[in-house]
PDB file of N, CA and C in Angstrom:
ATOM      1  N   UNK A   1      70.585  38.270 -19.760  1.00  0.00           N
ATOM      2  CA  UNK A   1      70.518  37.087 -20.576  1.00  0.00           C
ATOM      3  C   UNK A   1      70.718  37.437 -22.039  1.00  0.00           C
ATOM      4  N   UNK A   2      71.426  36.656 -22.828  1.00  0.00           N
ATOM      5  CA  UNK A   2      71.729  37.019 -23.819  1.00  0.00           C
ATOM      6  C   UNK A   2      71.086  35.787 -24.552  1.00  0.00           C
ATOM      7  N   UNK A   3      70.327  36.602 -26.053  1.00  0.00           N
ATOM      8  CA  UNK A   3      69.447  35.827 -27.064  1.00  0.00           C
ATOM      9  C   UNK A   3      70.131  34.741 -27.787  1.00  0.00           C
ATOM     10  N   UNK A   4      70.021  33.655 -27.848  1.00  0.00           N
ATOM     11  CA  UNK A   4      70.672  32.600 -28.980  1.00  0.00           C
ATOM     12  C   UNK A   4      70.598  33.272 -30.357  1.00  0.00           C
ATOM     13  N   UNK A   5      71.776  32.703 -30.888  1.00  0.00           N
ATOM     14  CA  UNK A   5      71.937  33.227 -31.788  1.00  0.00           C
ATOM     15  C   UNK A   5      71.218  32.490 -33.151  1.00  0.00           C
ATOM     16  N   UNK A   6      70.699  31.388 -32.978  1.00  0.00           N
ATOM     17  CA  UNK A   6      70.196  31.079 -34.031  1.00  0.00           C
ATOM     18  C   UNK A   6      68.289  31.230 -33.881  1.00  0.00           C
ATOM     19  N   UNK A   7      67.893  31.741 -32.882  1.00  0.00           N
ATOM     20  CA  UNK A   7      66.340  32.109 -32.478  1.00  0.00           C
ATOM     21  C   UNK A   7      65.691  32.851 -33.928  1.00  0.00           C
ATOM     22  N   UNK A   8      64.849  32.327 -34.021  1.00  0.00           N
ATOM     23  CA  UNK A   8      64.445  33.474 -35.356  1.00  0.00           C
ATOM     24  C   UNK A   8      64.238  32.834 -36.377  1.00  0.00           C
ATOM     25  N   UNK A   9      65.600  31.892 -36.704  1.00  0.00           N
ATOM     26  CA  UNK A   9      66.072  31.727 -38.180  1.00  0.00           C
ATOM     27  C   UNK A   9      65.638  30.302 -38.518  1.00  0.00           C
ATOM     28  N   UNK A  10      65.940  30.134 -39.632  1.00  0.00           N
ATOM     29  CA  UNK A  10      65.258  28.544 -40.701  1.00  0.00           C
ATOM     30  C   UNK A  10      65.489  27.544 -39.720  1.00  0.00           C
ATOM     31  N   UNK A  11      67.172  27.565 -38.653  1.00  0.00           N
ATOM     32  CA  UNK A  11      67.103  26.599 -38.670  1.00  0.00           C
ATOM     33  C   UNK A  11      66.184  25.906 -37.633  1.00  0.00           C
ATOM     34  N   UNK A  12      65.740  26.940 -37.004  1.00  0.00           N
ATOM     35  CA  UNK A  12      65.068  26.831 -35.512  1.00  0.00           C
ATOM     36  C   UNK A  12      63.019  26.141 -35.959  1.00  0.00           C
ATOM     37  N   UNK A  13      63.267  26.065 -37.958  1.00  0.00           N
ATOM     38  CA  UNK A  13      61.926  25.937 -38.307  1.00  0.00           C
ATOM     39  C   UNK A  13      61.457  24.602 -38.007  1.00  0.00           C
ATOM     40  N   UNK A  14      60.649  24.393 -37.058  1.00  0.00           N
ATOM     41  CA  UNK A  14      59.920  22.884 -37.333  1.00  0.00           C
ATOM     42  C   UNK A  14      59.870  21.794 -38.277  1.00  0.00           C
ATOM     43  N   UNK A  15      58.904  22.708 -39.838  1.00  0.00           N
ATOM     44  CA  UNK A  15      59.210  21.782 -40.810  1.00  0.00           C
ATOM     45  C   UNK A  15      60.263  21.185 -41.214  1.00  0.00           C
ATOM     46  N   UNK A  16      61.254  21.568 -40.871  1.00  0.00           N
ATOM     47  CA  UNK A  16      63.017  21.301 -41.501  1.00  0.00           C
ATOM     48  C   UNK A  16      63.470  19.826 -40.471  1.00  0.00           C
ATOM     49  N   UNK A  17      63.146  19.799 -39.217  1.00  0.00           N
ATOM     50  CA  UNK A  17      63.373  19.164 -38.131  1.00  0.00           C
ATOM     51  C   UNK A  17      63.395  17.437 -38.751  1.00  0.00           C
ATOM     52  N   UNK A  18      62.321  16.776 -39.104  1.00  0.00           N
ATOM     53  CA  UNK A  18      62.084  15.701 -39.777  1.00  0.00           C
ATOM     54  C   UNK A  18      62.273  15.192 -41.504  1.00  0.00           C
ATOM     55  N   UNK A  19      63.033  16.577 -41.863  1.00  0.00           N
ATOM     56  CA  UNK A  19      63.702  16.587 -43.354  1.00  0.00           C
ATOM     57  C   UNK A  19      64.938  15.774 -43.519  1.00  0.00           C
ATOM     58  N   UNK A  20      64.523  15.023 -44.250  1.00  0.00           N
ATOM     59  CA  UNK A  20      65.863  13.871 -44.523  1.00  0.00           C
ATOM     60  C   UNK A  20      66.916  14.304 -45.129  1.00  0.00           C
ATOM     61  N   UNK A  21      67.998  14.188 -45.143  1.00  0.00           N
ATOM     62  CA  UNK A  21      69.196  14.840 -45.231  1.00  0.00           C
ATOM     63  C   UNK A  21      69.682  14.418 -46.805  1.00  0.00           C
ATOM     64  N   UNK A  22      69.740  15.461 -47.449  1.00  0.00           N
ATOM     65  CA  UNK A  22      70.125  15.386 -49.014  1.00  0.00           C
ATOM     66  C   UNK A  22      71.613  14.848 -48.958  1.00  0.00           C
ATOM     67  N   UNK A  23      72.219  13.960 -49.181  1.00  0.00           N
ATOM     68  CA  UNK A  23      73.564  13.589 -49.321  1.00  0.00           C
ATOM     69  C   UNK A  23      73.377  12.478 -50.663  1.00  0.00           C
ATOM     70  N   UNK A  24      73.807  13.256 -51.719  1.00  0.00           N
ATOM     71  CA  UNK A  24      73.997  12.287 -52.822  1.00  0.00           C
ATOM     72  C   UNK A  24      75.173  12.040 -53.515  1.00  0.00           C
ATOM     73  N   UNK A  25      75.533  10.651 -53.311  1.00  0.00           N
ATOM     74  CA  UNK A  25      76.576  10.525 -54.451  1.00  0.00           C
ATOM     75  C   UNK A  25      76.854  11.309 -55.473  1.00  0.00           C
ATOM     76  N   UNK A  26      78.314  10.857 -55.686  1.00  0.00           N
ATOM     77  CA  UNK A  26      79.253  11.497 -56.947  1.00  0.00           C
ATOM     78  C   UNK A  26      78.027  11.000 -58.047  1.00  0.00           C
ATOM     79  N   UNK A  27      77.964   9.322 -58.178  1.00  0.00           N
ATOM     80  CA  UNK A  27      77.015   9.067 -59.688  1.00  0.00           C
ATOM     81  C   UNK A  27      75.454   9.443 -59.275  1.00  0.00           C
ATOM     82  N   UNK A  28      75.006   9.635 -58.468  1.00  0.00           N
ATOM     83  CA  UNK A  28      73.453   9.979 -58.166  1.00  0.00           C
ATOM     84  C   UNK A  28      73.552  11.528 -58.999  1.00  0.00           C
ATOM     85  N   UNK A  29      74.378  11.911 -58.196  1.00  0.00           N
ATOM     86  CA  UNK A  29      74.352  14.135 -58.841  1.00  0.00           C
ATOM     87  C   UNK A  29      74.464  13.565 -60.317  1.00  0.00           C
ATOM     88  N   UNK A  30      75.498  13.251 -60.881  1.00  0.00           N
ATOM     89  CA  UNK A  30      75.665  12.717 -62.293  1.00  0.00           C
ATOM     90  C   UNK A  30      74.862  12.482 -63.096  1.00  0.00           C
ATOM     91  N   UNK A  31      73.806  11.292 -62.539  1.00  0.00           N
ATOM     92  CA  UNK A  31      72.358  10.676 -63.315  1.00  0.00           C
ATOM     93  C   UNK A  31      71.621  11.841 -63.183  1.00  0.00           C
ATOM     94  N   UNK A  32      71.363  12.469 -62.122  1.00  0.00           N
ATOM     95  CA  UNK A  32      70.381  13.073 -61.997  1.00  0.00           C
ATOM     96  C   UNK A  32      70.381  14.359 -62.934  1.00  0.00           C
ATOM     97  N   UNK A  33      71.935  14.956 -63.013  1.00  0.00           N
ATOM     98  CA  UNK A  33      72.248  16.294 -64.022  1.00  0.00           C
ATOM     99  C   UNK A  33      72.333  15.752 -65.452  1.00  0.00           C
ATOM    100  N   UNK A  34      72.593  14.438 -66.030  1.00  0.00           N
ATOM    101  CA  UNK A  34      72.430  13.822 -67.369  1.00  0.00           C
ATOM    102  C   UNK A  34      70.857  13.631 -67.620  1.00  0.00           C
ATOM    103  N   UNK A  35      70.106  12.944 -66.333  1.00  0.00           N
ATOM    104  CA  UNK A  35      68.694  13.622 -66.577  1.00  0.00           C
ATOM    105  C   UNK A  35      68.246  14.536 -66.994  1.00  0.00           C
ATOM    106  N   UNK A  36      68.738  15.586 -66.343  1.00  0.00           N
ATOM    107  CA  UNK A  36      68.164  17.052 -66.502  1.00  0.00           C
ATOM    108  C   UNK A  36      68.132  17.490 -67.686  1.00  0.00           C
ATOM    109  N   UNK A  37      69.521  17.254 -68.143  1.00  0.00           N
ATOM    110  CA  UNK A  37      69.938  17.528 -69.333  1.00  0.00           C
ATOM    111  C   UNK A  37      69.092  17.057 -70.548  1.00  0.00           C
ATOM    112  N   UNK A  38      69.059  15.982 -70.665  1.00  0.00           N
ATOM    113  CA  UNK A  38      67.971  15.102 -71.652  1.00  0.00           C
ATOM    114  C   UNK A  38      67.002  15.577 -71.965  1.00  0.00           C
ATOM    115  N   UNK A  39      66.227  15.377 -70.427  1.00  0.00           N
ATOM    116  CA  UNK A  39      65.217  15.974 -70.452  1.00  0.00           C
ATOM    117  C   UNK A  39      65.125  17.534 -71.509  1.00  0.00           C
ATOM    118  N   UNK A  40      65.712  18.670 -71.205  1.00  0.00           N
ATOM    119  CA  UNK A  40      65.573  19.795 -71.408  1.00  0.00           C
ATOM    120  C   UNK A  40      65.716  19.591 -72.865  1.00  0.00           C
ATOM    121  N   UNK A  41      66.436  18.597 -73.659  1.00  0.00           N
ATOM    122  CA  UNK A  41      67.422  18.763 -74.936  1.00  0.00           C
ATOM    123  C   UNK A  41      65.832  17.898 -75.788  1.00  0.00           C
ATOM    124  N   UNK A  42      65.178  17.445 -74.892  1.00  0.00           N
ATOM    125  CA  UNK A  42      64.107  16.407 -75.502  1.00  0.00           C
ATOM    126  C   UNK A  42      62.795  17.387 -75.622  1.00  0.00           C
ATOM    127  N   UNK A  43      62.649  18.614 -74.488  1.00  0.00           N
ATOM    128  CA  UNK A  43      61.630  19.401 -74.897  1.00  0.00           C
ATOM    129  C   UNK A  43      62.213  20.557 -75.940  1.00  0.00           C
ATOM    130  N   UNK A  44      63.258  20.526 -75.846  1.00  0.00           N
ATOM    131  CA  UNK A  44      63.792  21.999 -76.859  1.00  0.00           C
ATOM    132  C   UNK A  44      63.424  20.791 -78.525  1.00  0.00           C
ATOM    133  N   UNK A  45      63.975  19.788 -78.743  1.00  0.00           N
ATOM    134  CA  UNK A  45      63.695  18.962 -80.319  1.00  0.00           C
ATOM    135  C   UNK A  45      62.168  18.933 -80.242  1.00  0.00           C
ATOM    136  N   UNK A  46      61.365  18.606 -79.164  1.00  0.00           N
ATOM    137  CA  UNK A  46      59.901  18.988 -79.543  1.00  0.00           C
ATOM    138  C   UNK A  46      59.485  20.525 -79.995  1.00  0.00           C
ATOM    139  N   UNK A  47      59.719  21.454 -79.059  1.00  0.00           N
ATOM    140  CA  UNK A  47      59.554  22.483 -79.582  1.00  0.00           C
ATOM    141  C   UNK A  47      59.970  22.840 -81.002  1.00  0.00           C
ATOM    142  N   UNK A  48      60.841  22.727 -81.615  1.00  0.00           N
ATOM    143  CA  UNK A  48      61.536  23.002 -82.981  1.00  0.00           C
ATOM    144  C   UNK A  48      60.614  22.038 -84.262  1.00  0.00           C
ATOM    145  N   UNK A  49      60.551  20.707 -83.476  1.00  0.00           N
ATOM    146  CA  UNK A  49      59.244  20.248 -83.823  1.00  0.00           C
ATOM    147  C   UNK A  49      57.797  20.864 -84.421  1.00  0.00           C
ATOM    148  N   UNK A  50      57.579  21.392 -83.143  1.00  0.00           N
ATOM    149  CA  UNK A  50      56.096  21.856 -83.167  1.00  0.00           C
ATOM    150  C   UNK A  50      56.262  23.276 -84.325  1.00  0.00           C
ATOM    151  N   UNK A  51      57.322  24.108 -84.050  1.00  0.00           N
ATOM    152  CA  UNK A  51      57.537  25.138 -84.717  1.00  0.00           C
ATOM    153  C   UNK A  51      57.964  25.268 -86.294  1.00  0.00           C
ATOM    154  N   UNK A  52      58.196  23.958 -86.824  1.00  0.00           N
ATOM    155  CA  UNK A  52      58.864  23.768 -87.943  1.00  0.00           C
ATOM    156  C   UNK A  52      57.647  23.058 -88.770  1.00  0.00           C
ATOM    157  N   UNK A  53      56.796  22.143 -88.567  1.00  0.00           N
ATOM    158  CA  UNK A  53      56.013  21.261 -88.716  1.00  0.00           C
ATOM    159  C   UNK A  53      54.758  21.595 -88.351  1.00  0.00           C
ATOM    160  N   UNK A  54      54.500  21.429 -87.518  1.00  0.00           N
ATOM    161  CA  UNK A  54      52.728  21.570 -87.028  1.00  0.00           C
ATOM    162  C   UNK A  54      52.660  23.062 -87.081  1.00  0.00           C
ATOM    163  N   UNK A  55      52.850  23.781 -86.444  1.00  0.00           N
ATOM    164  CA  UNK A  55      52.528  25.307 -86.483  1.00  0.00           C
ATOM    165  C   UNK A  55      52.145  25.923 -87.915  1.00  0.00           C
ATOM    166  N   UNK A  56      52.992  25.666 -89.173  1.00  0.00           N
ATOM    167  CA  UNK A  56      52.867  26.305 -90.191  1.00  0.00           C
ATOM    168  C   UNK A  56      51.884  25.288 -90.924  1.00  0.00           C
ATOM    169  N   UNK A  57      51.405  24.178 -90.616  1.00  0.00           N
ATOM    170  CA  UNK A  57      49.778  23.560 -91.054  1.00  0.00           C
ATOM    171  C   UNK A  57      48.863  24.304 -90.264  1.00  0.00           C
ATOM    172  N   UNK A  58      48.646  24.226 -89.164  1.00  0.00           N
ATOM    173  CA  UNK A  58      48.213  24.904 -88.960  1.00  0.00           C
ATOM    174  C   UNK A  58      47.555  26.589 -89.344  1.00  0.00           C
ATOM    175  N   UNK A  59      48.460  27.007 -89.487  1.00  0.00           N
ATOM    176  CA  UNK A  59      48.426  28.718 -90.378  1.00  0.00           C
ATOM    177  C   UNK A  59      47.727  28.436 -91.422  1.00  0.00           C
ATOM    178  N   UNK A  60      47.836  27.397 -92.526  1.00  0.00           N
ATOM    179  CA  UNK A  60      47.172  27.433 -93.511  1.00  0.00           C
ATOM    180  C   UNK A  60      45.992  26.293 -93.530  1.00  0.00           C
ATOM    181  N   UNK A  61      45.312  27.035 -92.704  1.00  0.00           N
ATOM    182  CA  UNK A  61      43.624  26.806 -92.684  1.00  0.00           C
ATOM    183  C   UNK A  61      42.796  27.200 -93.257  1.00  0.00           C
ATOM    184  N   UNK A  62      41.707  27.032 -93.248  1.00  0.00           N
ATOM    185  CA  UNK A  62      40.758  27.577 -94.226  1.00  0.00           C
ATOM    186  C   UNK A  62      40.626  28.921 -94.714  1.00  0.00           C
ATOM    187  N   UNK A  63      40.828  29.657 -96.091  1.00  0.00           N
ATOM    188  CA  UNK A  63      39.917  30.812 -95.830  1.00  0.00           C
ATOM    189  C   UNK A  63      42.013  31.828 -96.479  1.00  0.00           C
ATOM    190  N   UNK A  64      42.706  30.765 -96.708  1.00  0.00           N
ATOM    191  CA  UNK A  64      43.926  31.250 -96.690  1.00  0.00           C
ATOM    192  C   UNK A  64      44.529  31.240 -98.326  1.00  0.00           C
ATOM    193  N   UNK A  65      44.253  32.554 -98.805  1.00  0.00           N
ATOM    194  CA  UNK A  65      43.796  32.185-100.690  1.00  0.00           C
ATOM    195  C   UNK A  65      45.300  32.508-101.115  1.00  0.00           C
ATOM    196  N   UNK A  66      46.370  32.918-100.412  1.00  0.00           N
ATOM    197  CA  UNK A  66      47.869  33.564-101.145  1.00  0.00           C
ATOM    198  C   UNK A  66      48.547  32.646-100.342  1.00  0.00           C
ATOM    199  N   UNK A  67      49.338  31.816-101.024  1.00  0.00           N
ATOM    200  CA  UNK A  67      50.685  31.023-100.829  1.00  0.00           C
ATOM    201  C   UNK A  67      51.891  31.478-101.379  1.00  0.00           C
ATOM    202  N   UNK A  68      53.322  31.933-100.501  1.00  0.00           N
ATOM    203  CA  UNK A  68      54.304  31.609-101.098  1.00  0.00           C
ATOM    204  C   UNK A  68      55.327  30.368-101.445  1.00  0.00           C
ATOM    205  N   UNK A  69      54.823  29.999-102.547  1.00  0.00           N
ATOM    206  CA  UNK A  69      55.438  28.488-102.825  1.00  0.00           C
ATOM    207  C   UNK A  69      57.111  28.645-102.772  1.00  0.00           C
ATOM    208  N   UNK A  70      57.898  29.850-102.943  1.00  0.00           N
ATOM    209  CA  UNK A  70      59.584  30.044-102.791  1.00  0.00           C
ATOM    210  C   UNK A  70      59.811  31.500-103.236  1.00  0.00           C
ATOM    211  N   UNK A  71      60.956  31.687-102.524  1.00  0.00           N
ATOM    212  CA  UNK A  71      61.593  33.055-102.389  1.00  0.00           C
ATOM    213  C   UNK A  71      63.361  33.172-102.590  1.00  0.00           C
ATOM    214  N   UNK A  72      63.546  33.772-103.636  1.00  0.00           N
ATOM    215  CA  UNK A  72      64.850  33.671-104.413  1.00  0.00           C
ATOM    216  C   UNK A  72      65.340  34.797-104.225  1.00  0.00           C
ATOM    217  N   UNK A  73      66.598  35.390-103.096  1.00  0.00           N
ATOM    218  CA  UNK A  73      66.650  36.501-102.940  1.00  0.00           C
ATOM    219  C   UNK A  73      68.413  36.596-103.744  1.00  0.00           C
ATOM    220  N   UNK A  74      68.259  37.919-104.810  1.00  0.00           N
ATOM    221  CA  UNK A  74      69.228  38.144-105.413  1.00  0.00           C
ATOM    222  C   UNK A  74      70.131  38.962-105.252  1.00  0.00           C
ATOM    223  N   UNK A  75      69.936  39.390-103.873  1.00  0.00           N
ATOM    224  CA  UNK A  75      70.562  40.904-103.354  1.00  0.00           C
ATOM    225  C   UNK A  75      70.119  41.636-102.559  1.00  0.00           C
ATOM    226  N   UNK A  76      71.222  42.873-101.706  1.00  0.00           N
ATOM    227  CA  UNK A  76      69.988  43.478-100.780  1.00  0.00           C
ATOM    228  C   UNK A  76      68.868  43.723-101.163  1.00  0.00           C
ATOM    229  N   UNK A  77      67.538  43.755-100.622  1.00  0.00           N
ATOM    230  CA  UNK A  77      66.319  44.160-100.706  1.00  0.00           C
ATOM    231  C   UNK A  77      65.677  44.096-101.994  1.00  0.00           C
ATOM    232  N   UNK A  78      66.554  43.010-102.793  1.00  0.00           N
ATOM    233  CA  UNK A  78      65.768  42.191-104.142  1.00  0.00           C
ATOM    234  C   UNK A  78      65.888  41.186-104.349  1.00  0.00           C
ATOM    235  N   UNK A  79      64.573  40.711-104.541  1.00  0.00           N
ATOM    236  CA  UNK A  79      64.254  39.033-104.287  1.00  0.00           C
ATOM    237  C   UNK A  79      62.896  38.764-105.445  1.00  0.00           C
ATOM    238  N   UNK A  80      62.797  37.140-105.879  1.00  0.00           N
ATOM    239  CA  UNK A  80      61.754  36.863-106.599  1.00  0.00           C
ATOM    240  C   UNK A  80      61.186  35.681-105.339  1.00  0.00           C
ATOM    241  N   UNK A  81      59.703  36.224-106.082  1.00  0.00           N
ATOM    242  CA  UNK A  81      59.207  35.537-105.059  1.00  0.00           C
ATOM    243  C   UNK A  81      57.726  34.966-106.237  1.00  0.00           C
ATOM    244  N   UNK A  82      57.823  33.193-105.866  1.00  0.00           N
ATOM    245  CA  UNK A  82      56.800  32.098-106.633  1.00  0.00           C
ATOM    246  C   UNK A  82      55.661  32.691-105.924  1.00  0.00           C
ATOM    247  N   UNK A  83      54.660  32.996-106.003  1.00  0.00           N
ATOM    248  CA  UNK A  83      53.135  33.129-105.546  1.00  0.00           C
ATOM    249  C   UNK A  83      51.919  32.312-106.115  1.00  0.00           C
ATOM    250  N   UNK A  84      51.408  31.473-104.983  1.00  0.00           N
ATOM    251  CA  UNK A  84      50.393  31.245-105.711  1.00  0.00           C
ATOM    252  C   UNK A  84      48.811  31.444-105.107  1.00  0.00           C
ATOM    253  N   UNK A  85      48.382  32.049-106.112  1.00  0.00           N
ATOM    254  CA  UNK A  85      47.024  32.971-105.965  1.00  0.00           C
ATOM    255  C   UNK A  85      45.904  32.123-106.360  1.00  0.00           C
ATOM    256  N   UNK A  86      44.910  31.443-106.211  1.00  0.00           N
ATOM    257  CA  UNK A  86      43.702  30.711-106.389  1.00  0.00           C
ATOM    258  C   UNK A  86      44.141  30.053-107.513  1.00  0.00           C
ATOM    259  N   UNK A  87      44.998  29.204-107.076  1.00  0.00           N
ATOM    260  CA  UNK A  87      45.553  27.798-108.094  1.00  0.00           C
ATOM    261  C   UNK A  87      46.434  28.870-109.613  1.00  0.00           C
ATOM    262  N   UNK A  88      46.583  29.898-109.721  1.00  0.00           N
ATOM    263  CA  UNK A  88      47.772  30.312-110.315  1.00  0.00           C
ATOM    264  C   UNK A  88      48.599  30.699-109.581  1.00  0.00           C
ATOM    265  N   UNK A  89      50.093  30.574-110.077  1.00  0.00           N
ATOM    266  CA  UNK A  89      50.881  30.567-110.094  1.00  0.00           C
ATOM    267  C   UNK A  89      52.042  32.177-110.411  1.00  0.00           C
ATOM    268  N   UNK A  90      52.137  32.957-110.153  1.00  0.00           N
ATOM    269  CA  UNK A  90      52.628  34.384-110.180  1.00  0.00           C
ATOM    270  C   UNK A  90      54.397  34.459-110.108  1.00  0.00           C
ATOM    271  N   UNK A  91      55.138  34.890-110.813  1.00  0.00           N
ATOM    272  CA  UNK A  91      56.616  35.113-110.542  1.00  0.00           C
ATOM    273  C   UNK A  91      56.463  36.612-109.991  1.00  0.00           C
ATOM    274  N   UNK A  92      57.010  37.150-108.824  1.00  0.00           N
ATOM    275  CA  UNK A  92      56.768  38.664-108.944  1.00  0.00           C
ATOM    276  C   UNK A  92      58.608  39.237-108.620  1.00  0.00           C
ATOM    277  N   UNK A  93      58.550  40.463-108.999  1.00  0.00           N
ATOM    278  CA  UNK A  93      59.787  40.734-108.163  1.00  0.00           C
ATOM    279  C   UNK A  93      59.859  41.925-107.257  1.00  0.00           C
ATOM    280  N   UNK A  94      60.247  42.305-106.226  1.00  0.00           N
ATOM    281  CA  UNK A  94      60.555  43.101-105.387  1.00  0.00           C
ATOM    282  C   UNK A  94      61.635  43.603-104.996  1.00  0.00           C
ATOM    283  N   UNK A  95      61.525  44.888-104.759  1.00  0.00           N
ATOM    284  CA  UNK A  95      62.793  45.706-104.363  1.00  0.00           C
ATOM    285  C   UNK A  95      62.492  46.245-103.074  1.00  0.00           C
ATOM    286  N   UNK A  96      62.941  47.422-102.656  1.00  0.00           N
ATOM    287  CA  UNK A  96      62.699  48.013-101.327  1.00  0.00           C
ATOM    288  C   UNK A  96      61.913  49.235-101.964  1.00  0.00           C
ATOM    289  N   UNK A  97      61.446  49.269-102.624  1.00  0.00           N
ATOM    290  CA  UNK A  97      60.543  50.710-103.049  1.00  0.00           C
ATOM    291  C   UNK A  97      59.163  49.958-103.884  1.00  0.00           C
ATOM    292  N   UNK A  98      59.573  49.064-104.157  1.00  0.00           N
ATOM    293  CA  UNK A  98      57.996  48.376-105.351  1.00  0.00           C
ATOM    294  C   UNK A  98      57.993  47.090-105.446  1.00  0.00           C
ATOM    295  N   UNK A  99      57.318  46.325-105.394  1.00  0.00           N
ATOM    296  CA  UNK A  99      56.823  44.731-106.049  1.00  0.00           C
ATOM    297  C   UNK A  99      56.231  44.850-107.431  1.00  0.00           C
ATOM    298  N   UNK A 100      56.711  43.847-108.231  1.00  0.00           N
ATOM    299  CA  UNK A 100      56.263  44.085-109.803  1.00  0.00           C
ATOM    300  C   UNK A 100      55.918  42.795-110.612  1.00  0.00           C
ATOM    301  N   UNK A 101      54.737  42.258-110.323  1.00  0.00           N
ATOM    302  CA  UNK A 101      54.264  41.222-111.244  1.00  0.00           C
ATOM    303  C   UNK A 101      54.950  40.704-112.616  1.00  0.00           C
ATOM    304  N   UNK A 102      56.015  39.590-112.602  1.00  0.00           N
ATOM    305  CA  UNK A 102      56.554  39.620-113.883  1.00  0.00           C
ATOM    306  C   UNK A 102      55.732  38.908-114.876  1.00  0.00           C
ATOM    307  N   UNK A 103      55.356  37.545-114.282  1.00  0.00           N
ATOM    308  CA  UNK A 103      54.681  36.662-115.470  1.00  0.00           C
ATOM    309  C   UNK A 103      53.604  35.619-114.576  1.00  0.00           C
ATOM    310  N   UNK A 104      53.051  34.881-115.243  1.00  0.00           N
ATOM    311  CA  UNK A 104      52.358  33.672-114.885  1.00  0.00           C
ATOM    312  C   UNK A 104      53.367  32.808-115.175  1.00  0.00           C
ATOM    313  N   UNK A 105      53.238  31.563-113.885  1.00  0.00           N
ATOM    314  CA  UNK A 105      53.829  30.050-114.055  1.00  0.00           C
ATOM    315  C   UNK A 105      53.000  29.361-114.500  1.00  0.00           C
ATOM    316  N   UNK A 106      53.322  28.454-115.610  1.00  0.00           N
ATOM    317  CA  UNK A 106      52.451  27.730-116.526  1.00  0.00           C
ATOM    318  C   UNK A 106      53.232  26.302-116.117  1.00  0.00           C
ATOM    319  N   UNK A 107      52.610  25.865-115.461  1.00  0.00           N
ATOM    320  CA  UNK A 107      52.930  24.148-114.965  1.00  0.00           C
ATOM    321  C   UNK A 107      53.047  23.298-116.610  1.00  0.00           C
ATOM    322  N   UNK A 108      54.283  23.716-117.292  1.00  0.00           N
ATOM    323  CA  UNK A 108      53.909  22.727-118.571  1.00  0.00           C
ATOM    324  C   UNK A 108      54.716  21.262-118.732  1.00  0.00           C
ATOM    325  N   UNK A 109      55.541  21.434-117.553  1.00  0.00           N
ATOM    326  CA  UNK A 109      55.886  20.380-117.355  1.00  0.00           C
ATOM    327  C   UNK A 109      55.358  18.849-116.670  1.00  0.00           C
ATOM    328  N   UNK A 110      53.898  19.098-116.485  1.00  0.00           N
ATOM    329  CA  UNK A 110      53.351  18.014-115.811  1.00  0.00           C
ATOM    330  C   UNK A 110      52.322  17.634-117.249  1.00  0.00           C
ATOM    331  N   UNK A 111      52.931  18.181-118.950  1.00  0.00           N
ATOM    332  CA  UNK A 111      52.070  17.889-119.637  1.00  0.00           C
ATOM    333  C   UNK A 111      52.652  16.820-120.617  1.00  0.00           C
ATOM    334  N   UNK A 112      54.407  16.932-119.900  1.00  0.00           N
ATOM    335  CA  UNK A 112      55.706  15.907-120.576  1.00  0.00           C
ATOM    336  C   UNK A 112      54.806  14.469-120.212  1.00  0.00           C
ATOM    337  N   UNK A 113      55.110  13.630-121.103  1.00  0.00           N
ATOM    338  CA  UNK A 113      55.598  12.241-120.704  1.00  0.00           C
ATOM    339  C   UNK A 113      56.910  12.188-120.349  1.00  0.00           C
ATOM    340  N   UNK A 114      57.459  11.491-119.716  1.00  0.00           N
ATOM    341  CA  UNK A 114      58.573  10.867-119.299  1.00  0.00           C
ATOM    342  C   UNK A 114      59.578  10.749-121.028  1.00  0.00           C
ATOM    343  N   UNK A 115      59.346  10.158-121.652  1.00  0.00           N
ATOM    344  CA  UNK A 115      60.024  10.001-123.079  1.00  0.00           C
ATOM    345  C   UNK A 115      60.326  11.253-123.639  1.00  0.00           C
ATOM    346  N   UNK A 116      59.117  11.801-123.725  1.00  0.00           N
ATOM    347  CA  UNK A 116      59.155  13.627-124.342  1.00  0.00           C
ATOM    348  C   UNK A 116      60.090  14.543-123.035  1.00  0.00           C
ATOM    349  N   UNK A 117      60.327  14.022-122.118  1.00  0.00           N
ATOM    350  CA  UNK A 117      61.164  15.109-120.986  1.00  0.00           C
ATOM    351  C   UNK A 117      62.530  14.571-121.127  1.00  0.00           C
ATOM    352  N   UNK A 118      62.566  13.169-121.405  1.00  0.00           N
ATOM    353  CA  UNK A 118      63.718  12.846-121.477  1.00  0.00           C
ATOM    354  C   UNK A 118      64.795  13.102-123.287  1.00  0.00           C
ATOM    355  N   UNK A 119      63.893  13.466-123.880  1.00  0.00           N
ATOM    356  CA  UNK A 119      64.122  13.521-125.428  1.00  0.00           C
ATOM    357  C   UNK A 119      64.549  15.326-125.507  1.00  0.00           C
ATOM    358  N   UNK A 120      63.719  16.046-124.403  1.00  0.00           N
ATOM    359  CA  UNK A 120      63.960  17.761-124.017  1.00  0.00           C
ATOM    360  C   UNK A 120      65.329  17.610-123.375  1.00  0.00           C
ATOM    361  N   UNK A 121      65.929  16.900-122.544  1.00  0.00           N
ATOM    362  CA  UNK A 121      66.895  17.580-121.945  1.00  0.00           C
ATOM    363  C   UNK A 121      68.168  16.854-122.431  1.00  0.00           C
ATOM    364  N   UNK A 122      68.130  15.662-123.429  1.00  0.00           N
ATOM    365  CA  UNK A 122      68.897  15.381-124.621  1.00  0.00           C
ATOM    366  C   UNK A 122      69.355  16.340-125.626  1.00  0.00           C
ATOM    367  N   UNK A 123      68.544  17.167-125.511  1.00  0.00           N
ATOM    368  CA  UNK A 123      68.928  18.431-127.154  1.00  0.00           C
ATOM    369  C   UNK A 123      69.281  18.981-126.754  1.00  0.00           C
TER     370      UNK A 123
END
């Protein structure tokens, strides 16, 4: 006697027996892969979301005394960088061998009126 040839295998599995038969339309596959798609394109804009926005509030929680307010890079491995240190304000500059404190930022522009800023950038 010779063994059937399919004895053994998935298809001979029970569970499979009462499995309804996947046959989907041309537009069913369609909706369903424009679904997919969406879907995936709708968690990747959340993520970029979360990573762009919430994450970096986050980071600056309590207890977090050095901010870089901007970073001006002028060349390889030299850049100025705004710092601000317990409500001052720091210009520093850096190279690839040293960082070097240039000056304090003196906010003197929030001491203009509007008339006096506009009368400064007249001259």
């Amino acid at each position: 006697m010779t063994k059937p040839q399919h004895e053994g295998s998935f298809l001979n599995d029970p569970n499979l027996a009462g499995a309804p038969e996947l046959n989907f339309s041309n537009k069913e596959l369609l909706a369903k892969t424009l679904l997919s798609v969406a879907l995936v394109a709708i968690l990747g804009v959340a993520a970029l979301y979360l990573s762009k926005i919430v994450l970096p509030k986050m980071a600056k929680g309590p207890g977090k005394e050095i901010h870089i307010l901007e970073t001006a890079y002028l060349g390889p491995r030299k850049a100025l960088h705004l710092v601000e240190v317990e409500g001052q304000k720091l210009l520093l500059g850096s190279t690839n061998e040293s960082i070097t404190a240039l000056t304090h930022v003196v906010d003197n522009w929030a001491d203009f009126s509007k008339q006096e800023m506009d009368d400064t950038v007249k001259v």
